[in-house]
C-alpha atoms as a PDB file:
ATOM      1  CA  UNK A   1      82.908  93.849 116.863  1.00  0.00           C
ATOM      2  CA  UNK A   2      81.704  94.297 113.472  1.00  0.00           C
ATOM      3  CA  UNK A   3      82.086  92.683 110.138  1.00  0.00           C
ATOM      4  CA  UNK A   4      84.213  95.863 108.935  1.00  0.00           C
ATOM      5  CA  UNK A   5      86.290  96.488 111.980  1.00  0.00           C
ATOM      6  CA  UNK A   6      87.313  92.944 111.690  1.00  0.00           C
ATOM      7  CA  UNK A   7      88.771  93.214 108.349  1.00  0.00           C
ATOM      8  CA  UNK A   8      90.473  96.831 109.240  1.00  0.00           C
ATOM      9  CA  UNK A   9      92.131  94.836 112.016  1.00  0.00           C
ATOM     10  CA  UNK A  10      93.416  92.331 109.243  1.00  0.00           C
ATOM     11  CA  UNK A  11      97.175  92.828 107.317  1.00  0.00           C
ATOM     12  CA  UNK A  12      96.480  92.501 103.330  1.00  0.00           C
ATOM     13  CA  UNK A  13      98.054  89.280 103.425  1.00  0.00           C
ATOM     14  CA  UNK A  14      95.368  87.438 105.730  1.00  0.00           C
ATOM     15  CA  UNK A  15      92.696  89.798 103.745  1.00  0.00           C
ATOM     16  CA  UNK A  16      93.651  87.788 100.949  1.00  0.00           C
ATOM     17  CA  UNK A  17      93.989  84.378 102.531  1.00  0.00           C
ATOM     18  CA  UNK A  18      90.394  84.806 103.856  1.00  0.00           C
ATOM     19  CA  UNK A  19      89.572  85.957 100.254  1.00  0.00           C
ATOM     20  CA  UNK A  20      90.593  83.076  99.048  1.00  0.00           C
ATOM     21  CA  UNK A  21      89.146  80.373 101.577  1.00  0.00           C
ATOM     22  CA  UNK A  22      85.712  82.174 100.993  1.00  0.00           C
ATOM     23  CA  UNK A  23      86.225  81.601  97.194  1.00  0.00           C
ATOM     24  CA  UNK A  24      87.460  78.135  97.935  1.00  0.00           C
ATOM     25  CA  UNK A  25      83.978  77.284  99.763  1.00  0.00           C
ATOM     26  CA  UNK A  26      81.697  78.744  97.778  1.00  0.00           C
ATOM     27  CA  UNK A  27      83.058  76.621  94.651  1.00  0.00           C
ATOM     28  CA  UNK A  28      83.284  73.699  96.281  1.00  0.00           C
ATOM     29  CA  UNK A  29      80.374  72.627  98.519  1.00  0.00           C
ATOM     30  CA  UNK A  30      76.540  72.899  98.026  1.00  0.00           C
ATOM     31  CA  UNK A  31      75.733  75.618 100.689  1.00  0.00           C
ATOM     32  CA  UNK A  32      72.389  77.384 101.247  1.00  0.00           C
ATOM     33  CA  UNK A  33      71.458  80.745  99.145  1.00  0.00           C
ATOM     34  CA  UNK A  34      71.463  82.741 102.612  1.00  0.00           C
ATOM     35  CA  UNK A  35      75.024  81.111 103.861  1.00  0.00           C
ATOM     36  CA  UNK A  36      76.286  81.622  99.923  1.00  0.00           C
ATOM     37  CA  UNK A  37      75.154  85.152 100.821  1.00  0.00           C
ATOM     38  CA  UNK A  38      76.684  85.893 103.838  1.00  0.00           C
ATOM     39  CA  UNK A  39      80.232  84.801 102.042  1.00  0.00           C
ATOM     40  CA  UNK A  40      79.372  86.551  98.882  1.00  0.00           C
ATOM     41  CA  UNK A  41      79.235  90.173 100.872  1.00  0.00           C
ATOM     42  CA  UNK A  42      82.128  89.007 103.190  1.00  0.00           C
ATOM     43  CA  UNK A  43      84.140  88.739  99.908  1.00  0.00           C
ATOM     44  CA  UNK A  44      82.843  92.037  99.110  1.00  0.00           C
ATOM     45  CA  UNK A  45      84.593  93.710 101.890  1.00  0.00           C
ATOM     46  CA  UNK A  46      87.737  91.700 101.789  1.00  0.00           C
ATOM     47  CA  UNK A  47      87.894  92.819  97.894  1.00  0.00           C
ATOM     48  CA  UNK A  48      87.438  96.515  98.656  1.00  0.00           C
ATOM     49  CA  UNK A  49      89.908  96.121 101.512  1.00  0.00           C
ATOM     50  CA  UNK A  50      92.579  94.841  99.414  1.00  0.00           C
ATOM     51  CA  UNK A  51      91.717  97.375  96.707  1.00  0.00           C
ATOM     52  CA  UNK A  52      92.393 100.063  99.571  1.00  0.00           C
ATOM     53  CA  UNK A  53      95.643  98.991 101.246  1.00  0.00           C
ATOM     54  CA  UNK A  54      96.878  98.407  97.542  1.00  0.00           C
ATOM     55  CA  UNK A  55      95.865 102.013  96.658  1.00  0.00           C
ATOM     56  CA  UNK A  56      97.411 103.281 100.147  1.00  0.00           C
ATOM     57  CA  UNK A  57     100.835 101.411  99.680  1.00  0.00           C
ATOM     58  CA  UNK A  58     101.546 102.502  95.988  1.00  0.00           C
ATOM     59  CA  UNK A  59     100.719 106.108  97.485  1.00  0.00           C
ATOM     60  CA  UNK A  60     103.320 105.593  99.545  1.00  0.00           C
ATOM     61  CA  UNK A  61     105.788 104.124  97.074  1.00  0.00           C
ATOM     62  CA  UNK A  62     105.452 106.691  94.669  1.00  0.00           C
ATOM     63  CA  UNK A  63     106.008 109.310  97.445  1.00  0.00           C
ATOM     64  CA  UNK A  64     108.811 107.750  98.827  1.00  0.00           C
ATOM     65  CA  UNK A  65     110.204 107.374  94.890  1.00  0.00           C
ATOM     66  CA  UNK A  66     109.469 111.145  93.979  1.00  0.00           C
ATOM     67  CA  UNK A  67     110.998 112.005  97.291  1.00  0.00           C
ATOM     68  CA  UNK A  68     114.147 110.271  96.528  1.00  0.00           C
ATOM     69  CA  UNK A  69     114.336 111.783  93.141  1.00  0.00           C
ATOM     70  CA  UNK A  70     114.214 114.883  94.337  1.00  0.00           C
ATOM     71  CA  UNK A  71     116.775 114.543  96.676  1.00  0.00           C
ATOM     72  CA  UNK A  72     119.170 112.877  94.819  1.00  0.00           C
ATOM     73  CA  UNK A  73     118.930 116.108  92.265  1.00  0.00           C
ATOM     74  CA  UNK A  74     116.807 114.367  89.519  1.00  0.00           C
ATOM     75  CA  UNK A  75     113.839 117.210  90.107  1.00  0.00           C
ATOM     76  CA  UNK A  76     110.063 115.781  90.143  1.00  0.00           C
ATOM     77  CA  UNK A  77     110.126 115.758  86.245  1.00  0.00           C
ATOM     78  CA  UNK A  78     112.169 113.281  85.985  1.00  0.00           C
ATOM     79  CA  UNK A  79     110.415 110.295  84.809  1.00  0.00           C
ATOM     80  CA  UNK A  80     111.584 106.358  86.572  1.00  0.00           C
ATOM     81  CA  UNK A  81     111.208 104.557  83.300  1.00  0.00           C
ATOM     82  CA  UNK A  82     114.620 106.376  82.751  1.00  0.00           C
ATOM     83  CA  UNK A  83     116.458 104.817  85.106  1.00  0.00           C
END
Protein backbone atom coordinates (compact mmCIF):
# COMPACT_ATOMS: atom_id res chain seq x y z
CA UNK A 1 0.00 0.00 0.00
CA UNK A 2 1.28 3.34 -0.57
CA UNK A 3 2.46 6.26 1.42
CA UNK A 4 -0.87 8.23 0.35
CA UNK A 5 -3.40 5.50 0.64
CA UNK A 6 -2.15 5.06 4.09
CA UNK A 7 -2.92 8.45 5.24
CA UNK A 8 -6.50 8.45 3.25
CA UNK A 9 -7.16 5.39 5.41
CA UNK A 10 -6.29 7.61 8.56
CA UNK A 11 -9.27 9.78 10.68
CA UNK A 12 -7.86 13.56 11.12
CA UNK A 13 -7.30 12.84 14.59
CA UNK A 14 -4.47 10.06 14.11
CA UNK A 15 -3.34 12.38 10.95
CA UNK A 16 -2.49 14.72 13.51
CA UNK A 17 -1.08 12.45 16.18
CA UNK A 18 1.34 11.07 13.51
CA UNK A 19 1.95 14.80 12.64
CA UNK A 20 2.98 15.39 15.71
CA UNK A 21 5.26 12.27 16.61
CA UNK A 22 7.09 13.06 13.23
CA UNK A 23 7.64 16.67 14.55
CA UNK A 24 8.51 15.25 17.92
CA UNK A 25 11.48 13.11 16.25
CA UNK A 26 12.81 15.25 14.04
CA UNK A 27 13.46 17.90 16.98
CA UNK A 28 14.67 15.69 19.19
CA UNK A 29 17.25 13.13 17.98
CA UNK A 30 20.25 13.49 15.56
CA UNK A 31 18.90 11.44 12.54
CA UNK A 32 20.48 11.12 9.07
CA UNK A 33 19.66 13.86 6.17
CA UNK A 34 17.94 10.91 4.09
CA UNK A 35 15.80 9.51 7.31
CA UNK A 36 15.15 13.53 8.23
CA UNK A 37 13.89 13.36 4.63
CA UNK A 38 11.73 10.66 4.51
CA UNK A 39 9.81 12.34 7.75
CA UNK A 40 10.03 15.76 6.32
CA UNK A 41 7.74 14.61 3.08
CA UNK A 42 5.69 12.24 5.38
CA UNK A 43 4.78 15.47 7.27
CA UNK A 44 4.07 16.91 4.01
CA UNK A 45 1.24 14.65 3.31
CA UNK A 46 -0.12 14.46 6.78
CA UNK A 47 -0.23 18.51 6.57
CA UNK A 48 -2.10 18.55 3.26
CA UNK A 49 -4.34 15.80 4.62
CA UNK A 50 -5.40 17.70 7.52
CA UNK A 51 -5.70 20.85 5.41
CA UNK A 52 -8.27 18.67 3.26
CA UNK A 53 -10.54 16.96 5.79
CA UNK A 54 -10.58 20.51 7.53
CA UNK A 55 -11.68 22.11 4.21
CA UNK A 56 -14.23 19.06 3.61
CA UNK A 57 -15.83 19.27 7.19
CA UNK A 58 -16.41 23.14 7.29
CA UNK A 59 -18.06 22.43 3.73
CA UNK A 60 -20.20 20.44 5.38
CA UNK A 61 -20.92 22.64 8.37
CA UNK A 62 -21.72 25.53 6.49
CA UNK A 63 -24.13 23.42 4.34
CA UNK A 64 -25.72 21.87 7.04
CA UNK A 65 -25.96 25.70 8.74
CA UNK A 66 -27.37 27.37 5.46
CA UNK A 67 -29.65 24.40 5.20
CA UNK A 68 -31.06 24.92 8.55
CA UNK A 69 -31.51 28.56 7.97
CA UNK A 70 -33.38 28.07 5.27
CA UNK A 71 -35.64 25.84 6.71
CA UNK A 72 -36.30 27.40 9.73
CA UNK A 73 -37.52 30.58 7.40
CA UNK A 74 -34.36 32.78 7.92
CA UNK A 75 -33.70 32.68 3.83
CA UNK A 76 -29.86 32.15 2.71
CA UNK A 77 -29.24 35.95 3.34
CA UNK A 78 -29.42 35.76 6.55
CA UNK A 79 -26.11 36.17 8.04
CA UNK A 80 -25.09 33.65 11.59
CA UNK A 81 -23.21 36.43 13.27
CA UNK A 82 -26.90 37.53 13.94
CA UNK A 83 -27.88 34.98 15.92
Amino acid sequence: MTREKQIKNLTYEEAVKKLEEIVEQMEDSEIPLEESLAYFQEGIALSRYCREKLAEIENRVEYLLKEERQQSGGGPEQDSSEE
